[in-house]
C-alpha atoms as a PDB file:
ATOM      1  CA  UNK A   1      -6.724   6.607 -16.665  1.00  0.00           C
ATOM      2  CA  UNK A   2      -3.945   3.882 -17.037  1.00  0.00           C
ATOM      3  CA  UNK A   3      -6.403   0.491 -16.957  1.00  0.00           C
ATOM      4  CA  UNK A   4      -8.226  -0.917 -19.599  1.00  0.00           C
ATOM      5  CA  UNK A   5     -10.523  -3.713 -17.605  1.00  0.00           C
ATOM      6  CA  UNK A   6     -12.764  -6.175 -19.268  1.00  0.00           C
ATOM      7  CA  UNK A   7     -15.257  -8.130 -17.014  1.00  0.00           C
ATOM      8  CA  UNK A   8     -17.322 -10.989 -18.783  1.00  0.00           C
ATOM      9  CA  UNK A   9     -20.618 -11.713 -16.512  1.00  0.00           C
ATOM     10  CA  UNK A  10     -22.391 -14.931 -17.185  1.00  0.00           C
ATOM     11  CA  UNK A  11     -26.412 -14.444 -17.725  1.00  0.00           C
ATOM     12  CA  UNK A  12     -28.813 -17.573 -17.290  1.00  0.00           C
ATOM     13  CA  UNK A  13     -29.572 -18.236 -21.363  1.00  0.00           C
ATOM     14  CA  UNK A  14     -25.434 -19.242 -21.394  1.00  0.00           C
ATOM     15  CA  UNK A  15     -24.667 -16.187 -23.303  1.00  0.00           C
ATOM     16  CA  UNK A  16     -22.162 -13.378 -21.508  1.00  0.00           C
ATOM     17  CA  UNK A  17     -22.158  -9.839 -20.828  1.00  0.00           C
ATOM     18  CA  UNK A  18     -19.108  -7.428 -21.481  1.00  0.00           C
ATOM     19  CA  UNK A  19     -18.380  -5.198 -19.109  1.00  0.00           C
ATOM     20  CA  UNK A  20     -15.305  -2.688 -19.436  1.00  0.00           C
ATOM     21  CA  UNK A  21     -13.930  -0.378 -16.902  1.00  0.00           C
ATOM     22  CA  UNK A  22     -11.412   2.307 -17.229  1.00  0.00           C
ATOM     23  CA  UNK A  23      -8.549   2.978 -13.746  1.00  0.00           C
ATOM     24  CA  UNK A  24      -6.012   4.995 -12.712  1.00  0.00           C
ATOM     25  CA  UNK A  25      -5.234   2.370  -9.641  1.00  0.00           C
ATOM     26  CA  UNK A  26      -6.070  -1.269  -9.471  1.00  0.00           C
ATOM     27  CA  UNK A  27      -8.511  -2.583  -6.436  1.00  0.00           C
ATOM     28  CA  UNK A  28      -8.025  -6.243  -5.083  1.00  0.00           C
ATOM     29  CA  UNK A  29     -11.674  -6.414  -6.421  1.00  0.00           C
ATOM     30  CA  UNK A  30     -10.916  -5.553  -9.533  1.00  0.00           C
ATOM     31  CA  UNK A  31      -8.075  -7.811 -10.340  1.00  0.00           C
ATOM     32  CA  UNK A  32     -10.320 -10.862  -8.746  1.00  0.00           C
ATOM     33  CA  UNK A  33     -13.289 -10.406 -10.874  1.00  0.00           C
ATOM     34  CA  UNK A  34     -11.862  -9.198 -14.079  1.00  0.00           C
ATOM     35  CA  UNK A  35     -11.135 -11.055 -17.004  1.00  0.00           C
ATOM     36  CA  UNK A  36      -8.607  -9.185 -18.822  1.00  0.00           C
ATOM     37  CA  UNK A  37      -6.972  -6.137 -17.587  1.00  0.00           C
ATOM     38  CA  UNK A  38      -4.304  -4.194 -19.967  1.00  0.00           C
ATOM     39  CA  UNK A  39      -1.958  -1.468 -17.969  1.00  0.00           C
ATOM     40  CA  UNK A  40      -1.532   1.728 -20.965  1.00  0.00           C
ATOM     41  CA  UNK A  41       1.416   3.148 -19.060  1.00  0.00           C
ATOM     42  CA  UNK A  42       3.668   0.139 -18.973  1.00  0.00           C
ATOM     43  CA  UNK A  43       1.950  -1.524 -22.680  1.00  0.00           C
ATOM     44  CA  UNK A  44       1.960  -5.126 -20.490  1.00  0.00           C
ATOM     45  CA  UNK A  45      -1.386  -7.595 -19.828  1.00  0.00           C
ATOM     46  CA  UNK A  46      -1.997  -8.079 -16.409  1.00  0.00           C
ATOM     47  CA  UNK A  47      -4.390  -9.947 -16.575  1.00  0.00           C
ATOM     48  CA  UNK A  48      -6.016 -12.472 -19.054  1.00  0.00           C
ATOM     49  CA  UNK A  49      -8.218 -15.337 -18.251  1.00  0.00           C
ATOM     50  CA  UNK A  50     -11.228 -16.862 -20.306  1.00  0.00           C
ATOM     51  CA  UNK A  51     -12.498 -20.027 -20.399  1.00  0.00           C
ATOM     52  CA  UNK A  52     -10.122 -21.503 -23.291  1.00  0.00           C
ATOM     53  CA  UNK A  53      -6.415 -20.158 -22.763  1.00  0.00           C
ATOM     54  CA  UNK A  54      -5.485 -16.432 -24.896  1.00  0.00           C
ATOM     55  CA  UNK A  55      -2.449 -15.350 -25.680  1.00  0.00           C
ATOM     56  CA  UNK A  56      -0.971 -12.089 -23.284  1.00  0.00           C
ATOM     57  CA  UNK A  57       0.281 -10.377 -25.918  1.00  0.00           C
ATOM     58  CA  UNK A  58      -0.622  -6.412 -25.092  1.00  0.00           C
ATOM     59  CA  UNK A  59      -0.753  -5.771 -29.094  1.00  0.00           C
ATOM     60  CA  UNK A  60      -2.922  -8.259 -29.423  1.00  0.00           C
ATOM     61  CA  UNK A  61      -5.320  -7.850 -27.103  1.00  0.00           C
ATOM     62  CA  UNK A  62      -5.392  -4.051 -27.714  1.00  0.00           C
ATOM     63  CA  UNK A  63      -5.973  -4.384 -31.215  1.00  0.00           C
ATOM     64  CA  UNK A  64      -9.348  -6.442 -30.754  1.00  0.00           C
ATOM     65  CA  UNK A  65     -10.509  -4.313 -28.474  1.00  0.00           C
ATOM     66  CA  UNK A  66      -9.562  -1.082 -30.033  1.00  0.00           C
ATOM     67  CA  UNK A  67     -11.789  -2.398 -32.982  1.00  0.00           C
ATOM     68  CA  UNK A  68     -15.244  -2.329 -30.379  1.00  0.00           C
ATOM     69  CA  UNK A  69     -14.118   0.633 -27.886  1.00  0.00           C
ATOM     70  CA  UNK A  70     -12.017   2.799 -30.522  1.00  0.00           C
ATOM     71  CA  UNK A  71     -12.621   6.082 -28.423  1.00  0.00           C
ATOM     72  CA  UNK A  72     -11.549   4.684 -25.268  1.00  0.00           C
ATOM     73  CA  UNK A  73      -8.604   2.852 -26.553  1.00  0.00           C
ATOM     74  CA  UNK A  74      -7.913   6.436 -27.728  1.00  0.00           C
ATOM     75  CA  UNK A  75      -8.160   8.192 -24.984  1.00  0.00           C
ATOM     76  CA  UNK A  76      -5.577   5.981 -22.705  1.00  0.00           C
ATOM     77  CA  UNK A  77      -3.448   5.678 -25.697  1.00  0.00           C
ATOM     78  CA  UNK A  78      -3.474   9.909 -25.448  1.00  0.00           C
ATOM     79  CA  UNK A  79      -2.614   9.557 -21.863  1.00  0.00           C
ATOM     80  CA  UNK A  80       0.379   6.781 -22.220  1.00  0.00           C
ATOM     81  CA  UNK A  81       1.472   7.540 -25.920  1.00  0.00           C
ATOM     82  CA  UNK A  82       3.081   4.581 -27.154  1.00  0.00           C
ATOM     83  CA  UNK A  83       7.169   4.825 -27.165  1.00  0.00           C
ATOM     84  CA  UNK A  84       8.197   5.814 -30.632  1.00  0.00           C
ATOM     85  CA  UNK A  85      11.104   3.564 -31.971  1.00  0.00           C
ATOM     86  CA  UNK A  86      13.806   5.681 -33.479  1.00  0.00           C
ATOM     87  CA  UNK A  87      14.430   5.328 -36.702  1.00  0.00           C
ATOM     88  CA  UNK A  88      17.590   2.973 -37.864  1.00  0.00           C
ATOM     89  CA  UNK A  89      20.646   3.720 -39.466  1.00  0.00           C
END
């Protein structure tokens, strides 16, 4: 899996349901209805859109979510390690 898609559904009481989705391939669906989609293998946001303005900062938005879905964060992280930065000299 390379996605990491969030999907916020409004219910009638005003208050919203999370849903999260994980992808190897994007659908035209799936970039239409979803609120904030992270790509593992290329560490970018492709999406992000709520109703007040977020920053699209991949470490960011991977850090809040890695504190609610710690085992799937994992698991794409295990798929697309992050690039190690060689030490400097």
């Amino acid at each position: 899996m390379r996605y990491f898609i969030v999907t916020y559904i409004s219910k009638p009481d005003g208050r919203y349901d999370e849903v999260i989705k994980v992808a190897e391939k994007l659908t035209t669906k799936m970039v239409r209805s979803a609120n904030i989609i992270l790509d593992f293998k290329n560490r970018t946001v492709e999406k992000a859109r709520l109703e007040t303005p977020i920053q699209r900062d991949f470490t960011l938005i991977r850090d809040y979510f890695d504190k609610i879905y710690t085992q799937i964060i994992g698991e794409l992280e295990k798929n697309y390690p992050q690039p190690s930065v060689p030490p400097s000299n």
